[in-house]
N, C-alpha and C. Protein backbone atom coordinates (compact mmCIF):
# COMPACT_ATOMS: atom_id res chain seq x y z
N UNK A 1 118.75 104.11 101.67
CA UNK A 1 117.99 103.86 102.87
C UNK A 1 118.74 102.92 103.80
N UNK A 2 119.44 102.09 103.00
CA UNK A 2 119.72 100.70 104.22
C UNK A 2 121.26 101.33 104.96
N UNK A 3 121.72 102.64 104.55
CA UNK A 3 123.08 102.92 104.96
C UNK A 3 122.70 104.24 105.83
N UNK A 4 121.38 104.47 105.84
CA UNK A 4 120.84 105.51 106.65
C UNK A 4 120.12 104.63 108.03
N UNK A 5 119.34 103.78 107.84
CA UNK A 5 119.21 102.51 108.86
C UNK A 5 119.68 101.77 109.33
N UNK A 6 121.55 101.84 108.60
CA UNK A 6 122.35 100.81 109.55
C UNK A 6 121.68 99.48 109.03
N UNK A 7 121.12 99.16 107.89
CA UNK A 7 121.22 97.65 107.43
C UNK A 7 121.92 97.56 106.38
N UNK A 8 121.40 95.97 105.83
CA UNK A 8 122.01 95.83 104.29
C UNK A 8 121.01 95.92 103.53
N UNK A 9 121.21 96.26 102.32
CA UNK A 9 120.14 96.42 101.23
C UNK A 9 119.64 95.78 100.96
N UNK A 10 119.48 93.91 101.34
CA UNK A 10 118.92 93.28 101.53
C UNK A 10 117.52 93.21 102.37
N UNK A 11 117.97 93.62 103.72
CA UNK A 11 116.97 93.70 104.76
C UNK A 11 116.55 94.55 104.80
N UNK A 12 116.78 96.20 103.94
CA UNK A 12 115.22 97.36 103.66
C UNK A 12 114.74 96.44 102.39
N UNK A 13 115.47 95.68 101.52
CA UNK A 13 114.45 95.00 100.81
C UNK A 13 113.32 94.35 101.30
N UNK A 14 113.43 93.74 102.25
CA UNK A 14 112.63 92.34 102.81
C UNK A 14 111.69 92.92 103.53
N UNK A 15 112.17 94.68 104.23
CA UNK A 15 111.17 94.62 105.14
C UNK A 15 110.13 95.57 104.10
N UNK A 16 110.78 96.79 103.02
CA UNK A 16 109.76 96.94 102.08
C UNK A 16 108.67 96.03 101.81
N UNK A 17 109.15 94.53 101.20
CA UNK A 17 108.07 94.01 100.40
C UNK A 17 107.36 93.44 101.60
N UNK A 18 107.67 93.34 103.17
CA UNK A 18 106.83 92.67 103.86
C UNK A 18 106.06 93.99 104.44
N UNK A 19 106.16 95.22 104.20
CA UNK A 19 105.18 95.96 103.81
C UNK A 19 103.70 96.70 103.10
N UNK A 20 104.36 96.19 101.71
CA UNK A 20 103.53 96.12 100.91
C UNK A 20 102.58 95.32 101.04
N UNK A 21 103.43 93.95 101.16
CA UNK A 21 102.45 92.20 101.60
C UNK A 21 101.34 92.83 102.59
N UNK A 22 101.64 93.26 103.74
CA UNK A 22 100.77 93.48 104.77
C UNK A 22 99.65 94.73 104.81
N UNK A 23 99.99 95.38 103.49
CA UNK A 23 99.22 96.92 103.49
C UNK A 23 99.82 97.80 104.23
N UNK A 24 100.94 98.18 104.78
CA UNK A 24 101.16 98.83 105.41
C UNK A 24 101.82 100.38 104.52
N UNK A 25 102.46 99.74 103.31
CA UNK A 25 102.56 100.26 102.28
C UNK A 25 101.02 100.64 101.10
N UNK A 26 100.81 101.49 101.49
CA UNK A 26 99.43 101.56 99.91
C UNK A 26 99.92 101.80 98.99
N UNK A 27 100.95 102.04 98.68
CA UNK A 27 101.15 102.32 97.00
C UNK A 27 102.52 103.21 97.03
N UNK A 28 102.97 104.07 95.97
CA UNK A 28 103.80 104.78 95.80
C UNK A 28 103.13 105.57 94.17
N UNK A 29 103.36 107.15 94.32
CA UNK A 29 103.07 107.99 93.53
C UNK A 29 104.07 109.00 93.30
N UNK A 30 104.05 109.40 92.18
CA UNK A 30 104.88 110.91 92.29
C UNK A 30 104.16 112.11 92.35
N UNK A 31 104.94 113.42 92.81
CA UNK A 31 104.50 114.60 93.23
C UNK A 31 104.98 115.37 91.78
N UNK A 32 103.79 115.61 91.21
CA UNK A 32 104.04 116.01 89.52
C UNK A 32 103.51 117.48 89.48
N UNK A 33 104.23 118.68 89.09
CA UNK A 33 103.47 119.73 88.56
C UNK A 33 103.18 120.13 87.29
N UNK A 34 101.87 119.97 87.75
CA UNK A 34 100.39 119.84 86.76
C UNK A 34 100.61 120.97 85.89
N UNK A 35 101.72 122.29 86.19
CA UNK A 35 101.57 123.07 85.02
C UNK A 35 102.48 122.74 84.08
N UNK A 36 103.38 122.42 84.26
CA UNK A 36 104.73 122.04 83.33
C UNK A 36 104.72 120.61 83.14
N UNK A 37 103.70 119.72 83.68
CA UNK A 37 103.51 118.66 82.73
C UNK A 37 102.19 118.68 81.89
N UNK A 38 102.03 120.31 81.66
CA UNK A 38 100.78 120.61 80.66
C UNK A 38 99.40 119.94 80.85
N UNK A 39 99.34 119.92 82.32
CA UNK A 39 98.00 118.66 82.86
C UNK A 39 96.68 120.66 82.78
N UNK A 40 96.05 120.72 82.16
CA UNK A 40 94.58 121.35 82.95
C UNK A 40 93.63 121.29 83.39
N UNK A 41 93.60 119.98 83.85
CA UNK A 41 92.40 119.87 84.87
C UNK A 41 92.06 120.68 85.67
N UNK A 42 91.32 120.21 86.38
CA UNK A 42 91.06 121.15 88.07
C UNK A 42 90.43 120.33 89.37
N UNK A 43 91.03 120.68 90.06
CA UNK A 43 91.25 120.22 91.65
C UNK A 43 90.26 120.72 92.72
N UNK A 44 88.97 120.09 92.89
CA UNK A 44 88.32 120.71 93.90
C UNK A 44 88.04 119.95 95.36
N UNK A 45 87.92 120.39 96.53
CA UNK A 45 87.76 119.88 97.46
C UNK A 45 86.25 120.37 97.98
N UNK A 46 85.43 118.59 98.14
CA UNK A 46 83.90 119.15 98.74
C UNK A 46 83.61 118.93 99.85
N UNK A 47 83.35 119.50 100.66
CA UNK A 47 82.51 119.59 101.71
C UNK A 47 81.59 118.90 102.08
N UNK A 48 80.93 117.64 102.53
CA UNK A 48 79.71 116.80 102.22
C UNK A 48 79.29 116.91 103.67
N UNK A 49 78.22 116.78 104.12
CA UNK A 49 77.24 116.29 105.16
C UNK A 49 76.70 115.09 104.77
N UNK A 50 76.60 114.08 106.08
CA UNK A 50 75.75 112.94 105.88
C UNK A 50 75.92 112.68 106.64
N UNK A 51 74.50 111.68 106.83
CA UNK A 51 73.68 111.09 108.03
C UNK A 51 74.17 110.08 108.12
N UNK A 52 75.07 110.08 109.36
CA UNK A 52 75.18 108.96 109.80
C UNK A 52 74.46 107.80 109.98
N UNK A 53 75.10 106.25 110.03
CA UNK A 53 74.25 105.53 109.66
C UNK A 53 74.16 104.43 111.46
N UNK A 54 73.09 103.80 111.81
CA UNK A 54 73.06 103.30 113.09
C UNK A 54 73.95 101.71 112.71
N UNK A 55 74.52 101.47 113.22
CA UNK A 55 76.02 100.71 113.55
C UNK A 55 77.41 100.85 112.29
N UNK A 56 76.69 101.97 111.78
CA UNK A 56 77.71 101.92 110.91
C UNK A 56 78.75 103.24 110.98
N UNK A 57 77.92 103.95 111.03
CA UNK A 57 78.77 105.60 111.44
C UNK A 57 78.69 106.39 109.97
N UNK A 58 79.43 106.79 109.46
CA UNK A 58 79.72 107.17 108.32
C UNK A 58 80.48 106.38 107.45
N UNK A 59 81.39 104.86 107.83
CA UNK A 59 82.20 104.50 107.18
C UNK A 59 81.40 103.57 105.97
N UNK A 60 80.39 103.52 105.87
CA UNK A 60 80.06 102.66 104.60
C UNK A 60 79.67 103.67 103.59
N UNK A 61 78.89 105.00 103.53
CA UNK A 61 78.97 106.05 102.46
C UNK A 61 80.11 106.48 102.46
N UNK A 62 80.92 106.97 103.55
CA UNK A 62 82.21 107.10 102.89
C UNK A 62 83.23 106.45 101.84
N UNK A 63 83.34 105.09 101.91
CA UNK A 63 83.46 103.87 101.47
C UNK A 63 83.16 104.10 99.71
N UNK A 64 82.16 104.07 99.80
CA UNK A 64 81.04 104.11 98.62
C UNK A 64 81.50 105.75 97.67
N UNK A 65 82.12 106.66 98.69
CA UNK A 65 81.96 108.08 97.73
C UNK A 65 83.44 107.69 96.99
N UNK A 66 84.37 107.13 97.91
CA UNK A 66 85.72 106.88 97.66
C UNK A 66 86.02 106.51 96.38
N UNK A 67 85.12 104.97 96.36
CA UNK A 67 84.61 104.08 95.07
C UNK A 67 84.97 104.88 94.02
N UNK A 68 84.58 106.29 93.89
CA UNK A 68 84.42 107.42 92.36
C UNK A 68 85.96 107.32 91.83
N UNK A 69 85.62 107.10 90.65
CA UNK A 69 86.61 107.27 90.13
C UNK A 69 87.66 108.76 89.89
N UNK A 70 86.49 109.67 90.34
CA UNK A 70 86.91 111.08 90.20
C UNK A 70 87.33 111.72 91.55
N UNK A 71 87.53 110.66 92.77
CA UNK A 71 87.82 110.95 93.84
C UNK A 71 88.95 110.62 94.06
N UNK A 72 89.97 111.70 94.44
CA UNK A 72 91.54 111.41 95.02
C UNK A 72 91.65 110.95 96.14
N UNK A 73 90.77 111.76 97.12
CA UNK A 73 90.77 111.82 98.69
C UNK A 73 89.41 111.71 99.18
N UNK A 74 89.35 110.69 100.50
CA UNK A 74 88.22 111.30 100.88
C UNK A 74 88.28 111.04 102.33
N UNK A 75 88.14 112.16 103.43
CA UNK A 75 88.96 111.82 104.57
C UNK A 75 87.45 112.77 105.76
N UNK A 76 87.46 111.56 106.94
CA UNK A 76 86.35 111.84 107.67
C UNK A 76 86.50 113.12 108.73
N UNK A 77 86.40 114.37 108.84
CA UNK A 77 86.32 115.40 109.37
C UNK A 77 85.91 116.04 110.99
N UNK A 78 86.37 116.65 111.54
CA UNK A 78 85.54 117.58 112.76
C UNK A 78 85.56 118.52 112.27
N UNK A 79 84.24 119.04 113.21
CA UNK A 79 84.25 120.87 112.14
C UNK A 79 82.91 120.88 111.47
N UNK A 80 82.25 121.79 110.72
CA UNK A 80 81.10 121.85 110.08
C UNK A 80 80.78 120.59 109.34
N UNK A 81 81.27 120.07 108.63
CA UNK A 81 80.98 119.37 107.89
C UNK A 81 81.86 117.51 108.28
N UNK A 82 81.23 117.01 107.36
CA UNK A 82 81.84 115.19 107.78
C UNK A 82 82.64 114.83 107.26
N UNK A 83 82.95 115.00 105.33
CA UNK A 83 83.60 114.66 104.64
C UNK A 83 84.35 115.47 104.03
N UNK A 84 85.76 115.39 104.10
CA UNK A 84 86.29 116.18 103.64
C UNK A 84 86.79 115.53 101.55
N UNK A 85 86.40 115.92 100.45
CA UNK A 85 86.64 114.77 99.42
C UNK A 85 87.35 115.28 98.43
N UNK A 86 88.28 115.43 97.66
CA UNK A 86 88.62 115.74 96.75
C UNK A 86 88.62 115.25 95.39
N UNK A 87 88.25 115.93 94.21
CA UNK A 87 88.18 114.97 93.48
C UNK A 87 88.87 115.91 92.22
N UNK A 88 89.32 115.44 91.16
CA UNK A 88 89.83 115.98 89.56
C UNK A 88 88.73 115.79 88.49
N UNK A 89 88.73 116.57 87.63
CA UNK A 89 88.17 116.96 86.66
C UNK A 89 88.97 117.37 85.63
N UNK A 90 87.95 117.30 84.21
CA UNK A 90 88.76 117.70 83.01
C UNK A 90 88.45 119.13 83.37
N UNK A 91 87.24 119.30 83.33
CA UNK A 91 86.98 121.06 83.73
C UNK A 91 85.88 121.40 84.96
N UNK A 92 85.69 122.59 84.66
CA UNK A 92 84.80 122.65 85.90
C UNK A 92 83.01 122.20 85.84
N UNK A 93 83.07 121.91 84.57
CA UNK A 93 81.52 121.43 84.22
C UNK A 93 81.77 119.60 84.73
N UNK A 94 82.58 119.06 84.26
CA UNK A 94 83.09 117.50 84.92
C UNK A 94 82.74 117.26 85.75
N UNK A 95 83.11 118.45 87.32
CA UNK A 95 83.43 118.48 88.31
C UNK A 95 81.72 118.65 88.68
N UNK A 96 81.52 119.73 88.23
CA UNK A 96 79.98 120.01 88.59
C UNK A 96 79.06 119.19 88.55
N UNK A 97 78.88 117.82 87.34
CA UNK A 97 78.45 116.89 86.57
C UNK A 97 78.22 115.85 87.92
N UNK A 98 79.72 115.72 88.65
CA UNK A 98 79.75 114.63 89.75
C UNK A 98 79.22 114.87 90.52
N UNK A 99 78.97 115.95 91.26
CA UNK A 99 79.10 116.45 92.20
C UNK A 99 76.63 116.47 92.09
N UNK A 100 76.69 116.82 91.41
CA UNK A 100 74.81 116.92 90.54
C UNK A 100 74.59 115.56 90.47
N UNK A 101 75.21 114.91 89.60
CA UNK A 101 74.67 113.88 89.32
C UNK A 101 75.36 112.39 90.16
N UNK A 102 76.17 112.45 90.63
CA UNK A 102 76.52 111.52 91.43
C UNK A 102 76.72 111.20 92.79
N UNK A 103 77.40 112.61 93.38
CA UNK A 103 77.30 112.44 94.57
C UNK A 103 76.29 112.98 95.28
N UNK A 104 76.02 113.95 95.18
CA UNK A 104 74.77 114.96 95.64
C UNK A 104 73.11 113.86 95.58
N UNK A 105 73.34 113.00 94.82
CA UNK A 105 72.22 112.00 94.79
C UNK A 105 72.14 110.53 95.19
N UNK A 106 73.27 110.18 96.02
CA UNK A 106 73.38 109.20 97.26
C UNK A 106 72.61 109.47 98.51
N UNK A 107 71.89 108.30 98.82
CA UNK A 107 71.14 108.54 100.33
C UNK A 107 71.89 108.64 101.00
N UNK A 108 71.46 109.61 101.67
CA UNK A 108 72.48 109.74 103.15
C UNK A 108 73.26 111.39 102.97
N UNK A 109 73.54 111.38 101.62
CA UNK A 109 74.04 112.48 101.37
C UNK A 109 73.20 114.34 101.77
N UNK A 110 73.31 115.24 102.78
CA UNK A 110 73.20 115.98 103.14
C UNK A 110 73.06 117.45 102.54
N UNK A 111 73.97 117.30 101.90
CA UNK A 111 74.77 118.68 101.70
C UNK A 111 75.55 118.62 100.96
N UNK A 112 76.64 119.36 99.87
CA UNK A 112 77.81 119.41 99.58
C UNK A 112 77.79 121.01 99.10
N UNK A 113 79.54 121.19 99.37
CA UNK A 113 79.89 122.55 98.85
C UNK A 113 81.33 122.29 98.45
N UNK A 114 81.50 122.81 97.35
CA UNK A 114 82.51 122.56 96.70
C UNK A 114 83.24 123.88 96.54
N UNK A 115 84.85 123.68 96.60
CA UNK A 115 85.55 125.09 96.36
C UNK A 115 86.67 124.30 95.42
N UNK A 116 86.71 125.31 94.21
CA UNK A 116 87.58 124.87 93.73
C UNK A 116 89.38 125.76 94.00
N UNK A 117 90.10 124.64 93.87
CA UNK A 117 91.42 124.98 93.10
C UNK A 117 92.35 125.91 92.93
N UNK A 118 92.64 127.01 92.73
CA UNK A 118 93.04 128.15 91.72
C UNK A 118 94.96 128.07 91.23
N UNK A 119 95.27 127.63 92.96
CA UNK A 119 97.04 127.69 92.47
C UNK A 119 97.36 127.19 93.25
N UNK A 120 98.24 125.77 93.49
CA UNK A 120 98.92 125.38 94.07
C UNK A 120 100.10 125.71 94.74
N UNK A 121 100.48 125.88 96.10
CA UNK A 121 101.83 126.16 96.37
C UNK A 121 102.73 125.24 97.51
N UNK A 122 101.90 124.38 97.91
CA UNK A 122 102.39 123.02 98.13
C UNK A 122 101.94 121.83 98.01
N UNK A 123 102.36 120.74 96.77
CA UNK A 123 101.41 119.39 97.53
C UNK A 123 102.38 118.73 97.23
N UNK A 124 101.75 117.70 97.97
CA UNK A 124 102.43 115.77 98.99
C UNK A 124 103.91 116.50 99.34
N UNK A 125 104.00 117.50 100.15
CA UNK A 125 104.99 118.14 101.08
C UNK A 125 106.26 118.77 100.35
N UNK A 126 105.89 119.00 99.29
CA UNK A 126 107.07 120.05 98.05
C UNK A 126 106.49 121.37 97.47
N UNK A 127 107.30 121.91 97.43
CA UNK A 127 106.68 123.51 97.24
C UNK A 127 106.59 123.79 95.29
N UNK A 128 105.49 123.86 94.93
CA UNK A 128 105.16 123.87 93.86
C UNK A 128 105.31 125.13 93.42
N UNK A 129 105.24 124.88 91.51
CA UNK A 129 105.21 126.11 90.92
C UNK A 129 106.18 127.74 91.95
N UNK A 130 107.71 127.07 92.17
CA UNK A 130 107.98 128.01 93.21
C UNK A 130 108.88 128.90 91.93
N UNK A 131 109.03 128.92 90.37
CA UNK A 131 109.51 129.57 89.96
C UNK A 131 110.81 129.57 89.72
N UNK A 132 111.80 128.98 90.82
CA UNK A 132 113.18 129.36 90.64
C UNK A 132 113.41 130.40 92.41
N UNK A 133 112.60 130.77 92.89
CA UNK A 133 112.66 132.17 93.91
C UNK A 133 112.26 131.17 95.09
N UNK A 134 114.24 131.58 95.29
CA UNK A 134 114.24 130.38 96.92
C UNK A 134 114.58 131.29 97.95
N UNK A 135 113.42 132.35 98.45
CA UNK A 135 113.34 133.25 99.04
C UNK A 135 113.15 132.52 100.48
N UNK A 136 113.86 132.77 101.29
CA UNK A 136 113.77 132.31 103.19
C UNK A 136 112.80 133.10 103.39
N UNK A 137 112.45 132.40 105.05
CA UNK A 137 110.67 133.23 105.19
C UNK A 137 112.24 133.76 106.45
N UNK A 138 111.64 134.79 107.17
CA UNK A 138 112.71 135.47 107.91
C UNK A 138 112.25 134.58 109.25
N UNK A 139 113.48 134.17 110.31
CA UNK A 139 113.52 133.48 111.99
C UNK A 139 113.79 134.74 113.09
N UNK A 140 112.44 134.36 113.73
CA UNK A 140 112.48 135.74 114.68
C UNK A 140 112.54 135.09 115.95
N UNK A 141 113.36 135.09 117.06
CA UNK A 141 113.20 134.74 118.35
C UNK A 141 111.75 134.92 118.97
């Protein structure tokens, strides 16, 4: 990094950790595929409605759905619905379990529809499960 920025490895040090210090950094994760590291869970993304709240908006149930431990994502929406949430499961009864018994039974909560999962073919911006087949998409003027 620091020979791609024209510093010393010192000063992407300094400004990393005065990153982190400040939140500007949230964390660091790896981009793992879940089939060849023998993971079977399942990955669903729900759909939620809710009533907004008067000076608050949506950000304090949102807040609150985040809290779940079974929630990856949970990101505020335009479009039919408010919340966009994702969450993991061991299986699809897990998933169903949260979704019945936990989220679906918060005030405020509207609605939810859940779709699950089936096959990944890109996430956090790498092309998954691609096989080996580094097929070009064709460039047309």
């Amino acid at each position: 990094m620091a020979a791609a920025l024209g510093l010393t490895e010192s000063e992407v040090a300094s400004r990393i950790a005065a990153a982190e210090a400040d939140g500007t950094i949230l964390g660091y994760s790896a981009v793992v595929d879940r089939l060849k590291a023998g993971q079977r869970g399942v990955t669903a993304l729900i759909e939620v409605r809710i009533q907004p709240e008067r000076d608050g908006g949506f950000d304090r149930l949102a807040r609150r759905i985040s809290k779940f431990d079974q929630v990856r994502e949970c990101f505020l929406m335009s479009g039919g619905y408010d919340l966009a949430v994702i969450v993991e499961g061991k299986d699809l009864l897990d998933v169903a379990t949260f979704v019945a018994e936990k989220l679906s039974t918060l005030g405020g909560v509207l609605s939810t529809a859940t779709r699950f999962q089936l096959k990944a073919y890109k996430e956090g911006g790498f092309l998954a499960n691609s096989g080996g087949d580094e097929e070009r998409l064709p460039v047309s003027p």
